[in-house]
Protein backbone atom coordinates (compact mmCIF):
# COMPACT_ATOMS: atom_id res chain seq x y z
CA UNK A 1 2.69 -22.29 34.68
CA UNK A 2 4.43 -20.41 31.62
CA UNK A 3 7.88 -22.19 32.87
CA UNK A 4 9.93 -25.47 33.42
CA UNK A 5 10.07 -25.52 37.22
CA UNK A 6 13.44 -26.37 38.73
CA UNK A 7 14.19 -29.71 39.71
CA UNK A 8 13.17 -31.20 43.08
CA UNK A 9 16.97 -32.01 43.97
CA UNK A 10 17.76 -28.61 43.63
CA UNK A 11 15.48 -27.82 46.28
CA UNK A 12 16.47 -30.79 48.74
CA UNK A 13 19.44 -29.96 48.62
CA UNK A 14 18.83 -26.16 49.49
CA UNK A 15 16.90 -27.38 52.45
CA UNK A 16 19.66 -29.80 53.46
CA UNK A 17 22.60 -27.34 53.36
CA UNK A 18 19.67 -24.58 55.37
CA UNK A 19 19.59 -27.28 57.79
CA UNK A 20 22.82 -28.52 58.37
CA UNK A 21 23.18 -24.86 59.38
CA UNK A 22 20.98 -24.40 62.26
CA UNK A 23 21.56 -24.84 65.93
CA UNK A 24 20.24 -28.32 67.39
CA UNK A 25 16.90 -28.73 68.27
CA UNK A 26 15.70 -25.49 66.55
CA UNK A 27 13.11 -25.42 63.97
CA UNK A 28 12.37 -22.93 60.70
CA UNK A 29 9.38 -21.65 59.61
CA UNK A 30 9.06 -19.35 56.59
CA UNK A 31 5.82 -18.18 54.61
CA UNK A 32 4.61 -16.73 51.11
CA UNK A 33 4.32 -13.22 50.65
CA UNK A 34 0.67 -11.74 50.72
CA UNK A 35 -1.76 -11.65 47.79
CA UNK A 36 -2.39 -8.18 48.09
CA UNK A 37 -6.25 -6.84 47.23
CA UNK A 38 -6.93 -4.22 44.48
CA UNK A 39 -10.21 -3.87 44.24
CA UNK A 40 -13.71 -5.59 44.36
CA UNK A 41 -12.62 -9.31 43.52
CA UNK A 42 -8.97 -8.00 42.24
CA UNK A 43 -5.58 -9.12 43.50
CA UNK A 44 -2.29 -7.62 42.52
CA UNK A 45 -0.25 -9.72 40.68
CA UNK A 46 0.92 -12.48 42.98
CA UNK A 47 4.88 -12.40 43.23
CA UNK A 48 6.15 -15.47 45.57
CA UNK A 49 8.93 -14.66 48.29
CA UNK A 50 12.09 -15.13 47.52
CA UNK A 51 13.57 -17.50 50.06
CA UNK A 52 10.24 -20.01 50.09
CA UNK A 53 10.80 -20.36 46.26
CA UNK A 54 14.13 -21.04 47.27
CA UNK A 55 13.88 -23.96 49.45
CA UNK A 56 10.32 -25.41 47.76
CA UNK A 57 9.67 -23.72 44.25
CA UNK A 58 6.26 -23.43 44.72
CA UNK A 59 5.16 -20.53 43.77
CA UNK A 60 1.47 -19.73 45.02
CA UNK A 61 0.07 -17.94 47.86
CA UNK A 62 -1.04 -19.34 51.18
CA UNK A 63 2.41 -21.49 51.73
CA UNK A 64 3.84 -22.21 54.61
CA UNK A 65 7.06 -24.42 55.06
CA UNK A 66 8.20 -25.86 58.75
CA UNK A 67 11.57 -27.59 58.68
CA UNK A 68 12.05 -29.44 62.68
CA UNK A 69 15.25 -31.44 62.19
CA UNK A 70 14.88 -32.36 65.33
CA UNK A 71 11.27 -33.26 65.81
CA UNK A 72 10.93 -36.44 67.58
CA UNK A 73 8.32 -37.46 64.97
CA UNK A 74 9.61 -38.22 61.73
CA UNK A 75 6.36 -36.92 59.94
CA UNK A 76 6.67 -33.23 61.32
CA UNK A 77 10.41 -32.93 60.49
CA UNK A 78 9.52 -31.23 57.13
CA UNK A 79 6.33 -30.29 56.30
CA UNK A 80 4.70 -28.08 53.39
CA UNK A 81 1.42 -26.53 53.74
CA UNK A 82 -0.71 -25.36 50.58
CA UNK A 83 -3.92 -24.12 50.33
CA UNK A 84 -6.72 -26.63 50.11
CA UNK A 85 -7.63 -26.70 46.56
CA UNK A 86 -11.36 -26.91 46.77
CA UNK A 87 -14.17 -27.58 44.39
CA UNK A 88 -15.48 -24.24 45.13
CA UNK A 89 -12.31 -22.33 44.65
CA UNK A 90 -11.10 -24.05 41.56
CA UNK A 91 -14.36 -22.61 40.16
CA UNK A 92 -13.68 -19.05 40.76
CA UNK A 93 -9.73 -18.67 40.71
CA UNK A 94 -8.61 -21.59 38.32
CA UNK A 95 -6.15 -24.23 39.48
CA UNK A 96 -3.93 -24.92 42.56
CA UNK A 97 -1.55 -27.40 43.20
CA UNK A 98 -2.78 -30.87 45.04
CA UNK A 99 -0.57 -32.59 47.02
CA UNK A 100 1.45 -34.94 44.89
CA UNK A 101 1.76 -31.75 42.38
CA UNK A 102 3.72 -29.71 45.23
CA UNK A 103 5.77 -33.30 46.58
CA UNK A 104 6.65 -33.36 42.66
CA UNK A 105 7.86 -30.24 42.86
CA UNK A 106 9.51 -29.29 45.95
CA UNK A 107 10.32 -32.85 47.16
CA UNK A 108 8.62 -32.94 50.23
CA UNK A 109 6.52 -35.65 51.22
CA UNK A 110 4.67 -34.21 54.13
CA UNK A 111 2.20 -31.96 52.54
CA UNK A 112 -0.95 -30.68 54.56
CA UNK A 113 -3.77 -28.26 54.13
CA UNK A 114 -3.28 -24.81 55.54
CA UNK A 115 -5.98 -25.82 57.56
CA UNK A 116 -3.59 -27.50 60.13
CA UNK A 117 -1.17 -25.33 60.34
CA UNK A 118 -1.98 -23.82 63.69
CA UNK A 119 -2.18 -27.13 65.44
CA UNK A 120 1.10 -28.53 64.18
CA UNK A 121 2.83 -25.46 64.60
CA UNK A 122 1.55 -25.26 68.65
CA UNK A 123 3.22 -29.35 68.41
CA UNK A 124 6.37 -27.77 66.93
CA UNK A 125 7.05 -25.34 69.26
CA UNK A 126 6.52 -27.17 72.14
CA UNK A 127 9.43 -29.41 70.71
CA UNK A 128 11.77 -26.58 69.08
CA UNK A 129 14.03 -24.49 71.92
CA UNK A 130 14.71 -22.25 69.01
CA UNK A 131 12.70 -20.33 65.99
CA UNK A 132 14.55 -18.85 63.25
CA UNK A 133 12.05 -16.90 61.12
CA UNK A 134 12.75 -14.88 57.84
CA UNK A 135 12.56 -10.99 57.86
CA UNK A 136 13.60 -9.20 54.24
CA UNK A 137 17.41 -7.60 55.17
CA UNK A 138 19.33 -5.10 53.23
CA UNK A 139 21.87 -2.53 54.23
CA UNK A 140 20.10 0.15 51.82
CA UNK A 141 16.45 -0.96 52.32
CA UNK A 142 14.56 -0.27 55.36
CA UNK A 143 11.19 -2.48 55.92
CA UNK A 144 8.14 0.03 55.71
CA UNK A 145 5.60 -2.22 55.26
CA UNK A 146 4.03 -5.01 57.04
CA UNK A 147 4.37 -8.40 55.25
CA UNK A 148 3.18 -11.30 56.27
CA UNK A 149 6.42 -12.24 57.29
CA UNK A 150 6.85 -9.68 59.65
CA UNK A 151 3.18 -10.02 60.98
CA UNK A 152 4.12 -13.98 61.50
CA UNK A 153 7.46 -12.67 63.49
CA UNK A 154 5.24 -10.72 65.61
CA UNK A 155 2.23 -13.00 65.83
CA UNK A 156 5.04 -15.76 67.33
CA UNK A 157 6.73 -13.76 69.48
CA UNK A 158 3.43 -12.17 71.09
CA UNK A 159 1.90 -16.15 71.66
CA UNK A 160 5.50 -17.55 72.30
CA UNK A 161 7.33 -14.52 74.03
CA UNK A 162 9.73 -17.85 76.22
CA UNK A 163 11.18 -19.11 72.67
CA UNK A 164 14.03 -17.35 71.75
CA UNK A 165 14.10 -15.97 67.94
CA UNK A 166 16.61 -16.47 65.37
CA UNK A 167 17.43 -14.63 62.21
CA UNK A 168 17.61 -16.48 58.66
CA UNK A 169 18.89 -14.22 56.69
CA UNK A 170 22.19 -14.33 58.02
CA UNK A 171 22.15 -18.51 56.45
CA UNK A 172 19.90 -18.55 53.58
CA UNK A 173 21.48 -15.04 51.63
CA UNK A 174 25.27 -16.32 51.58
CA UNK A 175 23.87 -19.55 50.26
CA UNK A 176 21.38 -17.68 47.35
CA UNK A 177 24.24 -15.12 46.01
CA UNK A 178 26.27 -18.81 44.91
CA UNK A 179 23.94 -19.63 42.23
CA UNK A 180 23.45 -23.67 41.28
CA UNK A 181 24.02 -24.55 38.13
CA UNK A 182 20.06 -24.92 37.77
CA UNK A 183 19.65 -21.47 38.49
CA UNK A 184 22.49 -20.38 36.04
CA UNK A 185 20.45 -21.68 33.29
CA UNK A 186 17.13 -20.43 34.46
CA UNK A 187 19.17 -16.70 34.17
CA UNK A 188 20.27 -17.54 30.77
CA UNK A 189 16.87 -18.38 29.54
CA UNK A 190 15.80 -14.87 31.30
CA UNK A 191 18.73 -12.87 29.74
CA UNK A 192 17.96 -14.95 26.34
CA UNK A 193 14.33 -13.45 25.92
CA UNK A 194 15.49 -9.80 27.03
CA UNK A 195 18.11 -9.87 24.36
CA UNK A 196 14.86 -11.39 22.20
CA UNK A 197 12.61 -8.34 23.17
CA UNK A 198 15.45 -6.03 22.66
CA UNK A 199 15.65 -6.95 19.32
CA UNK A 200 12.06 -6.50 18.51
CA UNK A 201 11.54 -2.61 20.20
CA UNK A 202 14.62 -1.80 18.31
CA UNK A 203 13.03 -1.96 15.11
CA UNK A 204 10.35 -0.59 16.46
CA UNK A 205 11.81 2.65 17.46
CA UNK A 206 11.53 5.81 15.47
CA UNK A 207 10.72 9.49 15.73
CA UNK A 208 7.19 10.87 17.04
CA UNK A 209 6.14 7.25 18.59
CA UNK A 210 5.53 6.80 21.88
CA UNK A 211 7.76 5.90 24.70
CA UNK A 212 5.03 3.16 25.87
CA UNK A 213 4.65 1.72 22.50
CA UNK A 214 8.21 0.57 22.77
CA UNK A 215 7.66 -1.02 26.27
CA UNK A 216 4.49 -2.59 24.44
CA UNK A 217 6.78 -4.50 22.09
CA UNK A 218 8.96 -5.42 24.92
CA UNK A 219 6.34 -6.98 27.19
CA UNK A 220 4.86 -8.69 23.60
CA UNK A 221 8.10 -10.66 22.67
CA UNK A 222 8.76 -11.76 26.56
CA UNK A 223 5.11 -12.89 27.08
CA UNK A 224 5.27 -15.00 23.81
CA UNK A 225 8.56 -16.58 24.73
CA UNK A 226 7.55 -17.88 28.30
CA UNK A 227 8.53 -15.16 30.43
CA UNK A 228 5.57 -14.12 33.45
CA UNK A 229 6.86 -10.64 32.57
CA UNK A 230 9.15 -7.73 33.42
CA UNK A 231 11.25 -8.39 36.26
CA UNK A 232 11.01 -5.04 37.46
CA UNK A 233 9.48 -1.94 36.34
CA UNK A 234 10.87 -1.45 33.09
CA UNK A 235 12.65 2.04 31.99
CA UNK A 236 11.86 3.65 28.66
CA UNK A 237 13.75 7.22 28.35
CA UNK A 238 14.51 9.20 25.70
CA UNK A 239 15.80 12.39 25.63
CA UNK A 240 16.41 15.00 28.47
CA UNK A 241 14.67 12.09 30.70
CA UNK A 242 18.03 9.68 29.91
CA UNK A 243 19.28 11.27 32.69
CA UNK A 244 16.36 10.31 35.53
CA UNK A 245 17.82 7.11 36.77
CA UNK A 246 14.49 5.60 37.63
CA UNK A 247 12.12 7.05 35.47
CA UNK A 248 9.54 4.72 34.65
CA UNK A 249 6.33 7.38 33.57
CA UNK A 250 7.38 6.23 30.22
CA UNK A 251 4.75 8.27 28.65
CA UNK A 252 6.63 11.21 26.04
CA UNK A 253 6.63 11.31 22.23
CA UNK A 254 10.20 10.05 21.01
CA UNK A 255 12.15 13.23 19.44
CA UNK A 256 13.91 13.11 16.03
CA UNK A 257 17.80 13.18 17.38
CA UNK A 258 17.07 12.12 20.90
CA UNK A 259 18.22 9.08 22.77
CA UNK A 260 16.22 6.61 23.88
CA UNK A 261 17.48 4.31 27.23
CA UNK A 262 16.04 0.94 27.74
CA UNK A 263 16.76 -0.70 30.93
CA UNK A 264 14.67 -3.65 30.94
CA UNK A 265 14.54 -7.65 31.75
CA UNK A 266 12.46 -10.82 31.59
CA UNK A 267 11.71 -12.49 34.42
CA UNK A 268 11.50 -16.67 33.80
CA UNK A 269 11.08 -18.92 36.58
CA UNK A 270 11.08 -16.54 38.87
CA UNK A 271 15.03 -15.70 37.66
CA UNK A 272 15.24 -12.00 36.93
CA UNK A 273 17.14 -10.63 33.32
CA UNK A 274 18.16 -7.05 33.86
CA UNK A 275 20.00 -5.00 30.94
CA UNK A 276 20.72 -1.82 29.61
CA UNK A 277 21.08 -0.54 26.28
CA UNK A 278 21.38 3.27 24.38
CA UNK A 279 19.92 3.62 20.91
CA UNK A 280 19.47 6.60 18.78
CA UNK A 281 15.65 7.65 18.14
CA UNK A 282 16.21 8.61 14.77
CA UNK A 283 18.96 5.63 13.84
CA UNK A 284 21.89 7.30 13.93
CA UNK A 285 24.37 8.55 16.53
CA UNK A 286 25.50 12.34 16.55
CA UNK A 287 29.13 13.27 16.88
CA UNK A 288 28.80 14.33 20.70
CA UNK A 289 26.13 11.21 21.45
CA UNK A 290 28.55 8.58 19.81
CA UNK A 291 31.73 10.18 21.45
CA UNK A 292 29.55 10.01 24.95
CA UNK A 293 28.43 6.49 24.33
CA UNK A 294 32.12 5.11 23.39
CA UNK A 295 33.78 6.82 26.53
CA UNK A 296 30.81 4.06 28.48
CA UNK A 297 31.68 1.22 26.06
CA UNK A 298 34.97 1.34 26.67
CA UNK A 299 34.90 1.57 30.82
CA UNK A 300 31.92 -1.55 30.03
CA UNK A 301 34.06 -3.84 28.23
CA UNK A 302 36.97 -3.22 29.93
CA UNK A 303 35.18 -4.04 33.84
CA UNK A 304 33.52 -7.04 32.56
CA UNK A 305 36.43 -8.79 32.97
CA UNK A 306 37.52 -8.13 36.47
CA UNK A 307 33.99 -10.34 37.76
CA UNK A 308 36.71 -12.75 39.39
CA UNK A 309 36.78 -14.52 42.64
CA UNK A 310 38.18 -12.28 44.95
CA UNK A 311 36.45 -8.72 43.59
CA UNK A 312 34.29 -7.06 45.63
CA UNK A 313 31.70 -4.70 44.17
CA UNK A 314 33.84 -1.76 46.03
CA UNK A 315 36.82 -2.89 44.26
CA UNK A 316 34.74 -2.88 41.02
CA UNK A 317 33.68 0.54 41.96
CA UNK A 318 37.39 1.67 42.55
CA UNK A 319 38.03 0.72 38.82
CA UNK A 320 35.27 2.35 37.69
CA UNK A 321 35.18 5.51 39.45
CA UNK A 322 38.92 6.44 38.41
CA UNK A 323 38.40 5.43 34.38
CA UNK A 324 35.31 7.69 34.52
CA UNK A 325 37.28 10.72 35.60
CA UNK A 326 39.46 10.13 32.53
CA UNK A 327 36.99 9.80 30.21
CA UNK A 328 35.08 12.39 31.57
CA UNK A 329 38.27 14.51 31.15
CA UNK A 330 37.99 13.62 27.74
CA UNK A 331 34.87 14.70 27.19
CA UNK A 332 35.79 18.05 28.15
CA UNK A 333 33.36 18.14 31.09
CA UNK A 334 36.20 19.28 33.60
CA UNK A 335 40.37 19.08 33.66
CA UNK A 336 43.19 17.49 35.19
CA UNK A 337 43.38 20.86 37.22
CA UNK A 338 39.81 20.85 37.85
CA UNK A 339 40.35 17.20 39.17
CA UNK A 340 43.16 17.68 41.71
CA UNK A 341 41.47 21.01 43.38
CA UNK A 342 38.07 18.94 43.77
CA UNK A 343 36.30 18.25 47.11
CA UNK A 344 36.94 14.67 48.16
CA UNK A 345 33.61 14.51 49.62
CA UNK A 346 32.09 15.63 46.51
CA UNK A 347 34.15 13.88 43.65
CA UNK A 348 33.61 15.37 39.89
CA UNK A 349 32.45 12.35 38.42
CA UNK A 350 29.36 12.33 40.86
CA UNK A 351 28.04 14.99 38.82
CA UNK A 352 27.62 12.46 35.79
CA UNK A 353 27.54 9.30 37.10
CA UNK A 354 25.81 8.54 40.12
CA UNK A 355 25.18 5.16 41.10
CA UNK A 356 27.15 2.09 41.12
CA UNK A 357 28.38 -0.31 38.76
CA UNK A 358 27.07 -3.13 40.10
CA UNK A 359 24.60 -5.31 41.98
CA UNK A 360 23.89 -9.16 42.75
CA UNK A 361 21.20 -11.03 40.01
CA UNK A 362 19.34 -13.85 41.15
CA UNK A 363 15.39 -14.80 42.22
CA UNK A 364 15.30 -10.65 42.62
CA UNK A 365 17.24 -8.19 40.27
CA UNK A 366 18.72 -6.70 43.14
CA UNK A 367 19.44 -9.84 45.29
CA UNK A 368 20.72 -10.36 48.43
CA UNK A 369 24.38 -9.53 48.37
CA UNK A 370 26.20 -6.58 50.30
CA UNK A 371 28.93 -4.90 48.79
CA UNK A 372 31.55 -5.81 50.47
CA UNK A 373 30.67 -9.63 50.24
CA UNK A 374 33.93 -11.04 48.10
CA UNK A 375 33.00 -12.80 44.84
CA UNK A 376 32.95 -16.06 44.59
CA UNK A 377 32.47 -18.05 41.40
CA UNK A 378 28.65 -18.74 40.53
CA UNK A 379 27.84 -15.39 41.93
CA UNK A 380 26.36 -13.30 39.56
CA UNK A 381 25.67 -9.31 39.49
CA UNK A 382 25.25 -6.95 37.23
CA UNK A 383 27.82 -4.72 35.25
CA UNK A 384 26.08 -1.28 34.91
CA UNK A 385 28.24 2.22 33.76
CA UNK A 386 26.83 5.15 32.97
CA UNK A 387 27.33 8.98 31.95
CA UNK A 388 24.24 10.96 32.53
CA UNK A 389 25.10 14.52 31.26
CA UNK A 390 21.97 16.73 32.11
CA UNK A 391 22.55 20.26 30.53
CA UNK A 392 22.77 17.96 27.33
CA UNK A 393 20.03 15.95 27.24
CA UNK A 394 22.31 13.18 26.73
CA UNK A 395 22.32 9.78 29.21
CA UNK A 396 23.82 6.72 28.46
CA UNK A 397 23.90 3.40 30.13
CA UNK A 398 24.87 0.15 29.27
CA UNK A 399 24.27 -2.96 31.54
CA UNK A 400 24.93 -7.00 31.39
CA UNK A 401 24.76 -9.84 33.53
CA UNK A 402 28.48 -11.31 34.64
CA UNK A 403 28.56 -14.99 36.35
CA UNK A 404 31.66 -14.77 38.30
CA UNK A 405 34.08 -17.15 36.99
CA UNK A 406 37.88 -17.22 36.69
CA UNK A 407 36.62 -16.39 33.14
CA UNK A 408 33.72 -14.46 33.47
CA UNK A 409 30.63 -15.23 31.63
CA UNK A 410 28.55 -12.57 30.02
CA UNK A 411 25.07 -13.52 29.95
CA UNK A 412 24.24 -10.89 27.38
CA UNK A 413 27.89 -11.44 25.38
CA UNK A 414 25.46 -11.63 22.08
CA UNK A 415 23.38 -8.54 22.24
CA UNK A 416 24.24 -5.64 20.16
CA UNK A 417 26.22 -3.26 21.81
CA UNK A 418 28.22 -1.67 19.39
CA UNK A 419 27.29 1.26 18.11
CA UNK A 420 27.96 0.34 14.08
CA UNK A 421 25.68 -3.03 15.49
CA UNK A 422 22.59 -1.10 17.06
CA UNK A 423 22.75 1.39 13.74
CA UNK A 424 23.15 -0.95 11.05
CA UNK A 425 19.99 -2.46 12.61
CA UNK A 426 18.09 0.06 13.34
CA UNK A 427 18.21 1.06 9.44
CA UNK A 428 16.88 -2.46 8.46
């Protein structure tokens, strides 16, 4: 693998706190995430779930993990299954972990073949009075397509319909949103080749190149530097297209005097980077872009700070939303008269900046977190404003990483942000 895995403690102990969490005499059972077919003998690129890289680190298909607390034999109280790494299969698809490779990793000692999952499973059941299975939850994302997790929760329910059913989420997301210190440094190391590949495609950026040519030099610097890639589908803008919040086409010629918006991040042991930044094609700010890009700064630097114990992203919002009127204002988009004869259900500022300021960072860039959920410190999220003004062409965003803290901790506190920083170079 292209990374240092986690240490083994870090995922006893995950397992341990799950545990101590259940009801007696219940038992959880979680699986990887498909390894979806593209063509002929293609895959997709294989992306783990979540919440088994969470309690086991291991990070290849065909995985199963049982914990039974409760089991009345010791051996089947936490048990690991991996896919039998064959002669055969080594040949055609490369390595896969044996079984002192995945005890190594995940601390487990009971490791079997997938091969017996079925009949320890039946021995499980028979044992368990409860099942608490893992289904993806999210207040803004509604499950459309079958995962294996869901087929499992079905599969269960249809051979076991007497067992009564028990949701994870509700245990394993509070716990994932207070990142270890492990995981803090796994983020830093992400965040530490974004700012590295940010560096590169800004000196690659100029008039009349392509916008994919600068995602080329992004994906170049994170591969070399140990990252398995973009953590999500990366966003390379410029011009009118600044404004399309998830445009990812990424495909027009760069335009002497346009912007160009990067909103990017390296993924590194599974940890996901996620920033923003604004640059000038050409090198150099106009008046109107500058004066657009300052009003963001200034709402940027000032929120960082409030990532306290305590916040909640509304509250966050609530800052935000109010200092964008006045910059707005400032901007000469709309007045103070404008402002108090406005629809409440359709504030001003919606017009130019749409989306919110922030959202949890962890083994996903948008991790499990509502927000409401009140910070606590090791939590961290994103810090994301925006103005996105359309009939100008002109949309600017700038986005870091915050670790809550009594003093919060800006994972990207050394990447140019400035706009005398991003021009001075940009002209070397």
């Amino acid at each position: 693998m292209k990374y240092t895995p986690l240490a083994a403690d870090f995922y006893k102990h995950n397992r341990a706190q799950l545990i101590s969490e259940l009801d007696p005499h219940s038992a959880a059972i979680l699986t990887s995430h498909d390894e979806y077919p593209r063509s002929g003998d293609t895959t997709f690129p294989f992306r783990q779930n979540s919440e088994l890289l969470y309690l086991t680190g291991i990070d290849q298909e065909e995985t199963f993990l049982i914990l039974a607390p409760w089991h009345p034999n010791p051996n089947y109280r936490e048990i690991l299954f991996i896919k039998n790494p064959s002669p055969e299969m080594i040949v055609w698809f490369g390595h896969r972990l044996s079984k002192e490779e995945a005890t190594a990793i995940s601390g487990i000692e009971q490791v079997f073949y997938t091969e017996q999952f079925e009949s320890v499973l039946q021995d499980v059941k028979v044992h368990s009075k409860q099942i608490y299975l893992h289904i993806p939850e999210s207040s803004r994302m509604r499950n459309m397509h079958p995962t294996q997790e869901i087929r499992f929760a079905e599969k269960l329910k249809k051979e076991y319909p007497l067992h009564t059913y028990r949701r994870l989420a509700p245990i394993l997301y509070p716990m994932r949103a207070v990142k270890h210190p492990e995981e803090i440094r796994a983020l830093k190391k992400a965040c530490e080749i974004t700012e590295k590949a940010f560096t590169r495609a800004l000196q690659a950026v100029s008039p009349l190149k392509y916008e994919y040519e600068i995602e080329a030099e992004l994906i170049y610097e994170m591969i070399r530097n140990g990252s398995s890639g973009h953590s999500f589908a990366p966003i390379v803008a410029s011009g009118k297209d600044t404004c399309i919040l998830h445009y990812i086409k990424n495909d027009k010629q760069m335009q002497d005097g346009d912007l160009l918006l990067l909103d990017f991040g390296a993924e590194y042991a599974n940890y996901a980077g996620d920033t923003t930044r604004t640059i000038p094609v050409n090198g150099k700010f106009t008046t109107r872009q500058k004066a657009v890009y300052n009003a963001v700064l200034a709402i940027y630097k000032e929120t960082i700070p409030l990532y306290k114990p305590g916040m909640t992203i509304h509250k966050i919002n609530d800052y935000v939303f109010k200092r964008m009127d006045e910059e707005l204002i400032k901007l000469g988009l709309y007045t103070e008269e404008d402002l108090k004869n406005q629809n409440p259900d359709k504030p001003l500022f919606k017009q130019y900046y749409m989306h919110n300021t922030a959202h949890f960072i962890g083994l996903d860039v948008h991790d499990v977190g509502e927000r409401d959920w009140t910070f606590e410190p090791g939590m961290v999220l994103s810090c994301e404003p925006g103005i996105y003004i359309a009939e100008e062409g002109i949309g600017v965003r700038i986005e870091t990483d915050v670790v809550v803290a009594d003093q919060p901790i800006d994972l990207f506190a050394g990447m140019p942000v400035e706009v005398e920083e991003i021009e001075a170079l940009m002209k070397r």
